[in-house]
C-alpha atoms as a PDB file:
ATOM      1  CA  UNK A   1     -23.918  30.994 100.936  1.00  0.00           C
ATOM      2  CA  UNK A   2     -20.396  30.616 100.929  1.00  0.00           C
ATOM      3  CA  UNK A   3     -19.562  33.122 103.391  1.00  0.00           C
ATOM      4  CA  UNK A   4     -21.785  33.228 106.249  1.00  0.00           C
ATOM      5  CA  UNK A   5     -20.310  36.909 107.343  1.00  0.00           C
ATOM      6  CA  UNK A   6     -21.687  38.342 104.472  1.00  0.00           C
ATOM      7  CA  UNK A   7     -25.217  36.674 104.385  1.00  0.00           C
ATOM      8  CA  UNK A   8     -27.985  39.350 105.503  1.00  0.00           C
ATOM      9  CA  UNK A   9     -29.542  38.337 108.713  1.00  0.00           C
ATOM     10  CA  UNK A  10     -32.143  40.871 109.310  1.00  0.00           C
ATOM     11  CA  UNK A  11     -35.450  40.759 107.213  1.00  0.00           C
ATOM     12  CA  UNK A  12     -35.752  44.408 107.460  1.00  0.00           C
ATOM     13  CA  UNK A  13     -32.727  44.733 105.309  1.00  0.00           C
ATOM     14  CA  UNK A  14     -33.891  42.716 102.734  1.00  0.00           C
ATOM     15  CA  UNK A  15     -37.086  43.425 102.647  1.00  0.00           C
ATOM     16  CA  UNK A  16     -35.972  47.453 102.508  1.00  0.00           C
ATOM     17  CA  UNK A  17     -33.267  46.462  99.323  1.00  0.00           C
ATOM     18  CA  UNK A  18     -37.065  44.833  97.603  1.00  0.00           C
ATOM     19  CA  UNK A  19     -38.337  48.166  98.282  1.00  0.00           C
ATOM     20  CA  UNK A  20     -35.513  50.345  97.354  1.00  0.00           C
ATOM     21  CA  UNK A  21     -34.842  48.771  94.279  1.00  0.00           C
ATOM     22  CA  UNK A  22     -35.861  49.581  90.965  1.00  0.00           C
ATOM     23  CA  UNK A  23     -34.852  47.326  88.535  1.00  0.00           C
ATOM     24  CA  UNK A  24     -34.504  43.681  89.334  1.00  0.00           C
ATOM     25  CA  UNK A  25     -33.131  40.725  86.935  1.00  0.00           C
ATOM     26  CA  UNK A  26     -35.570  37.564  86.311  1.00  0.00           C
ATOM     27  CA  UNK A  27     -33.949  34.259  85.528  1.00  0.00           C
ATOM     28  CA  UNK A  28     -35.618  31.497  83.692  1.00  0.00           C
ATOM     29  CA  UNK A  29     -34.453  28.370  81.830  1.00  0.00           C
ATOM     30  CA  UNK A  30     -34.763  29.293  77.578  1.00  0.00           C
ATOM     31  CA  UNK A  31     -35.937  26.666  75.679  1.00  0.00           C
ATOM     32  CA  UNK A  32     -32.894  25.579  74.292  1.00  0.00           C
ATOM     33  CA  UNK A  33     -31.511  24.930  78.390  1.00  0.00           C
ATOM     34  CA  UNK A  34     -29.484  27.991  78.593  1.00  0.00           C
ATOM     35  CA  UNK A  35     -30.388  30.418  81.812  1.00  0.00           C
ATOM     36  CA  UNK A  36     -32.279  33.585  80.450  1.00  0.00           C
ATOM     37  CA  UNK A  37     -31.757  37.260  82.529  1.00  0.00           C
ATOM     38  CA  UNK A  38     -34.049  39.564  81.735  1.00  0.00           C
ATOM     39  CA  UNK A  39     -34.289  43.331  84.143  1.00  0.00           C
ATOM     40  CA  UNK A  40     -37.760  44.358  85.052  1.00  0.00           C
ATOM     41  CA  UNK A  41     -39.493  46.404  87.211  1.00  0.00           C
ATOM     42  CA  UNK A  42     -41.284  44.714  90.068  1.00  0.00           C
ATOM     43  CA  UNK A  43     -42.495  45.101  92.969  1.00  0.00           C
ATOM     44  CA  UNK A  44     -42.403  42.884  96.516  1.00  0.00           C
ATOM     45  CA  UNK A  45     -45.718  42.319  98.472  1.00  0.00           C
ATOM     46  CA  UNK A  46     -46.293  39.985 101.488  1.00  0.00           C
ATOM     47  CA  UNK A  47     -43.639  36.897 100.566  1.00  0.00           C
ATOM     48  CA  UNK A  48     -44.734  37.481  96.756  1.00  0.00           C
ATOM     49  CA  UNK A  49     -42.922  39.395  93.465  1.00  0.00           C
ATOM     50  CA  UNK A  50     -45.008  41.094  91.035  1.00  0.00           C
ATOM     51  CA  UNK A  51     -44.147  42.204  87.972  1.00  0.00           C
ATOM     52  CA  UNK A  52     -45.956  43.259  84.807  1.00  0.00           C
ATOM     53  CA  UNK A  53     -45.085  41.928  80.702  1.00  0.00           C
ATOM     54  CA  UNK A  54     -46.375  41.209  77.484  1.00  0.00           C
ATOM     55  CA  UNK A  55     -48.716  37.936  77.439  1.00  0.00           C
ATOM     56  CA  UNK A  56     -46.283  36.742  75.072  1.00  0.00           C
ATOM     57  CA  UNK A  57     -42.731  36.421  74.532  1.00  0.00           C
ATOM     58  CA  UNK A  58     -39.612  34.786  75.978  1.00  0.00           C
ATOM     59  CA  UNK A  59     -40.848  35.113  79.328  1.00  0.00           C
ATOM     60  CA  UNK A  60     -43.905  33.936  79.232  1.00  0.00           C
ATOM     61  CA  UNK A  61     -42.744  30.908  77.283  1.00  0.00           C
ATOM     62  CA  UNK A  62     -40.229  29.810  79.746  1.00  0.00           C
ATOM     63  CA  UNK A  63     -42.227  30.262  82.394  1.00  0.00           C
ATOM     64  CA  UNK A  64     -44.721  27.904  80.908  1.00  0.00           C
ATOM     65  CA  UNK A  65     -42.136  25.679  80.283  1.00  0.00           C
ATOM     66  CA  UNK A  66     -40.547  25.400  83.645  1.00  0.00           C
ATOM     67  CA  UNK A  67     -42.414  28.119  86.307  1.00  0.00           C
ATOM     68  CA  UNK A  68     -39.107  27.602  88.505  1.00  0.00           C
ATOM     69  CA  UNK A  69     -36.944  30.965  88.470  1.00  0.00           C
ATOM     70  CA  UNK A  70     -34.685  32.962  90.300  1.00  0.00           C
ATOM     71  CA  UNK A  71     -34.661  36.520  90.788  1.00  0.00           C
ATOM     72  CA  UNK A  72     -31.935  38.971  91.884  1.00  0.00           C
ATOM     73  CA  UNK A  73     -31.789  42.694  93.026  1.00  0.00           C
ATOM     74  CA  UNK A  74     -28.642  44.302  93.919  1.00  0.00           C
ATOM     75  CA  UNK A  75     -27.457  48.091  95.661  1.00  0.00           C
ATOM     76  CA  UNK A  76     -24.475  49.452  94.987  1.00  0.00           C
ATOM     77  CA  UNK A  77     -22.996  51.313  97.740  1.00  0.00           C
ATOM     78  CA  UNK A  78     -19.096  52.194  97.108  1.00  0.00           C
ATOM     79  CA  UNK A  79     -16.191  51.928  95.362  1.00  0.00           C
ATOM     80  CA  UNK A  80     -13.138  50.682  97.616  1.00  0.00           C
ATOM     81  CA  UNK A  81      -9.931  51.813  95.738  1.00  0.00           C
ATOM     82  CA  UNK A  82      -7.051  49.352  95.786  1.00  0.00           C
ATOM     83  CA  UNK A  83      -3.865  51.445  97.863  1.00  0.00           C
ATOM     84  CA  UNK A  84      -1.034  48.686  98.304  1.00  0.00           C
ATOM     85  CA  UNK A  85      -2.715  45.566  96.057  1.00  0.00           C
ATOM     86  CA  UNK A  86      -5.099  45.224  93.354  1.00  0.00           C
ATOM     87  CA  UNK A  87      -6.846  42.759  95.284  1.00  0.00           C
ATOM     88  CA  UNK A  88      -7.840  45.290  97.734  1.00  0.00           C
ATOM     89  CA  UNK A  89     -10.333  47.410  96.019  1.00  0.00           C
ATOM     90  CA  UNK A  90     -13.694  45.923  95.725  1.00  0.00           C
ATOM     91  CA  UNK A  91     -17.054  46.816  95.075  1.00  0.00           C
ATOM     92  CA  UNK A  92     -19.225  47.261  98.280  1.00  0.00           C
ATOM     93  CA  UNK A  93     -23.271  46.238  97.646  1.00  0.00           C
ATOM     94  CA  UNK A  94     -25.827  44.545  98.941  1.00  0.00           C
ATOM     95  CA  UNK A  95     -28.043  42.052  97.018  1.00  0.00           C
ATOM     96  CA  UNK A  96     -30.966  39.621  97.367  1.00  0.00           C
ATOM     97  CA  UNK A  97     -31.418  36.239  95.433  1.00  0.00           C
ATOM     98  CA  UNK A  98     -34.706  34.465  95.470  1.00  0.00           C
ATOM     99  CA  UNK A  99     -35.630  30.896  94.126  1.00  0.00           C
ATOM    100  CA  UNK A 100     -39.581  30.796  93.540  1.00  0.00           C
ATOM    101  CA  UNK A 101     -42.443  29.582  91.310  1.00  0.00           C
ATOM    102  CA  UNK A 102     -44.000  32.280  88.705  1.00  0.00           C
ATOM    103  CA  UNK A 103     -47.351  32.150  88.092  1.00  0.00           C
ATOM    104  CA  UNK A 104     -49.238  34.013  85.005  1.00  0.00           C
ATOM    105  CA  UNK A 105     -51.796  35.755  86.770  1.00  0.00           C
ATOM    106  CA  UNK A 106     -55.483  35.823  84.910  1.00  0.00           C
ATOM    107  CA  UNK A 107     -57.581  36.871  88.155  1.00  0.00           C
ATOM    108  CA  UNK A 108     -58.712  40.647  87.241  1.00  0.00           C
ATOM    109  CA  UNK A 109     -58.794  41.469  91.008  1.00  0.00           C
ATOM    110  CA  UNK A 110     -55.232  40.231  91.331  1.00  0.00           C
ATOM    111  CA  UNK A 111     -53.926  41.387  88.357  1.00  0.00           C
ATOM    112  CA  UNK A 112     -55.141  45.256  89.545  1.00  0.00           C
ATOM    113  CA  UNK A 113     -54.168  44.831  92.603  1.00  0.00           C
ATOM    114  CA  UNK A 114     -50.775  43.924  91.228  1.00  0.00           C
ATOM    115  CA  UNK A 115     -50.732  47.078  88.793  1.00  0.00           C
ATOM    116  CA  UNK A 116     -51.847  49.291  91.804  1.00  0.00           C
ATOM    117  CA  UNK A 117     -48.765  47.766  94.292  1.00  0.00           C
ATOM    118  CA  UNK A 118     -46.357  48.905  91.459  1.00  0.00           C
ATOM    119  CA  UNK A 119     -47.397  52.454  90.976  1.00  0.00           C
ATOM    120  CA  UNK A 120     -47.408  52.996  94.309  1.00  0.00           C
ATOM    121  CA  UNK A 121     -43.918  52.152  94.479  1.00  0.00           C
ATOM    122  CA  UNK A 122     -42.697  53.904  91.122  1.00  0.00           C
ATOM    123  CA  UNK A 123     -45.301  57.020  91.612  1.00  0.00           C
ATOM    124  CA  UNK A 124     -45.855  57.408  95.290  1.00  0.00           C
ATOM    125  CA  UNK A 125     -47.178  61.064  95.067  1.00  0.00           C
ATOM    126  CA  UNK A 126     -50.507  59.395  93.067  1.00  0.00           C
ATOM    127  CA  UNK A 127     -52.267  61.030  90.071  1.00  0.00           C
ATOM    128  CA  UNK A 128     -51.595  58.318  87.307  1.00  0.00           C
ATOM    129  CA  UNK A 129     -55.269  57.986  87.056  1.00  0.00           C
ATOM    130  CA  UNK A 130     -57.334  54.588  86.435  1.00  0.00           C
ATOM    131  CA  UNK A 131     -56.390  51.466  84.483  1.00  0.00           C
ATOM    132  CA  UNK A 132     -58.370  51.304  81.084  1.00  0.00           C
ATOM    133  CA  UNK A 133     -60.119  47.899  80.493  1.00  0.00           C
ATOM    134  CA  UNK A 134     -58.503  47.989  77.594  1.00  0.00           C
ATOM    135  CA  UNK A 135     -55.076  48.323  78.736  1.00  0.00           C
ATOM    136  CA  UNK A 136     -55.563  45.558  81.545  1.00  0.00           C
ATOM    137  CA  UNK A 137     -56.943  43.491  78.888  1.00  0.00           C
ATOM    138  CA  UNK A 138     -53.496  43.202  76.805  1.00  0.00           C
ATOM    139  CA  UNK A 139     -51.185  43.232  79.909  1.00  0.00           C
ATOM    140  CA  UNK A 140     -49.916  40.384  81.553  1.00  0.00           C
ATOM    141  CA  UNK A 141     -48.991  39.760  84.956  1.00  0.00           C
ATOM    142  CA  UNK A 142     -46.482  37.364  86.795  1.00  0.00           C
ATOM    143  CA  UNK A 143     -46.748  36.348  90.828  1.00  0.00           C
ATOM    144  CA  UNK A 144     -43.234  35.010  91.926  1.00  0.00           C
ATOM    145  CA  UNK A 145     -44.169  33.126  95.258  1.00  0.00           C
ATOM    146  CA  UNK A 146     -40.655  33.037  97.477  1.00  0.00           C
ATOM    147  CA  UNK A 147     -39.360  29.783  98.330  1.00  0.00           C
ATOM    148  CA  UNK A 148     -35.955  30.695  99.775  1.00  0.00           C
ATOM    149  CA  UNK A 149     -34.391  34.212  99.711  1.00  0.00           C
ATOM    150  CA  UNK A 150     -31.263  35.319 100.516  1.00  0.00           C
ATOM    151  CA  UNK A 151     -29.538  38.640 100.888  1.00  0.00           C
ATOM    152  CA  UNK A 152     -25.819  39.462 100.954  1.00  0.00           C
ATOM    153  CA  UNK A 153     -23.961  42.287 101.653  1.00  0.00           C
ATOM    154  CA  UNK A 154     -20.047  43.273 101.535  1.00  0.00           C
ATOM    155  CA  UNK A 155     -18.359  45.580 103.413  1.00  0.00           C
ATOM    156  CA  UNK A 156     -15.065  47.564 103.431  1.00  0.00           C
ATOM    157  CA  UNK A 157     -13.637  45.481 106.045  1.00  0.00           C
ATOM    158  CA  UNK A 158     -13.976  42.483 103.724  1.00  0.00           C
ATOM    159  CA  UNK A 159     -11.690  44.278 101.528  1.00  0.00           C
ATOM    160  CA  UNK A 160      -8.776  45.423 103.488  1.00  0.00           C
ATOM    161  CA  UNK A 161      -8.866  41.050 104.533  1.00  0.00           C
ATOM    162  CA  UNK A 162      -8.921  39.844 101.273  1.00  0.00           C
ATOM    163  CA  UNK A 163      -5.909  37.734 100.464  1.00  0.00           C
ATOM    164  CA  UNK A 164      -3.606  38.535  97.684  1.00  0.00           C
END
């Protein structure tokens, strides 16, 4: 990171943004070389990034091709309105990057356990009932496991410094 003020040094933080989050954005490499963002929901589990998909597609594919990707959540917080400067307003979030390997997960245990970790987190009040064979049968599942992470947050008096 660039600017080491803005990096996120507490854990906590980031690990609360994985939490919070809803929608995160998956990057792979496309066949024809060109980086590939696709938003997903997902859910983050003990150094690991679940997320469900087709078993084929885009996705997949890449990740078959090259199971290196990054993934990115961010939070936006607030507007800062520009008073004196256009290069004074800015807007104030925090984010997370992570470089990892994806995995296509074919372990039934896994692959429920995965399913279960993301309703939890989309439907915490319960009641979405059991997971038909059927269902789990045509769903896929991908593992990210976290190499490096990084979070990043600005902050309003990063904007009133910035230099015109």
């Amino acid at each position: 990171m660039r600017k080491r003020k803005k990096e996120i040094k507490d854990r906590a933080i980031i690990i609360d943004l994985l939490n919070t989050c809803h929608t995160g954005r998956l990057g792979t490499v496309g066949k024809d070389g060109y980086p590939m963002v696709k938003p997903l929901n997902f859910v983050h589990h003990e150094g690991k990034i679940y997320f469900h998909t087709a078993k084929e597609g885009e996705k997949i594919d890449d990740i078959k091709r090259d199971s290196r990707v990054c993934f990115e959540v961010d939070l936006p917080i607030a507007y800062v309105r520009a008073k004196n400067q256009p290069c004074e307003a800015e807007y104030l979030y925090r984010s997370v990057i992570i470089k990892g390997r994806a995995h296509i997960v074919e372990d039934r245990e896994e692959k429920l356990f995965a399913l279960r970790c993301l309703m939890e987190k989309y439907q915490p009040e319960g009641n979405y009932g059991e997971f038909p064979e059927e269902r789990l049968a045509i769903t896929g599942i991908v593992r990210i496991d976290i190499e490096e992470m990084t979070g990043k947050e600005t902050s309003a008096k990063a904007a009133t410094r910035m230099p015109y």
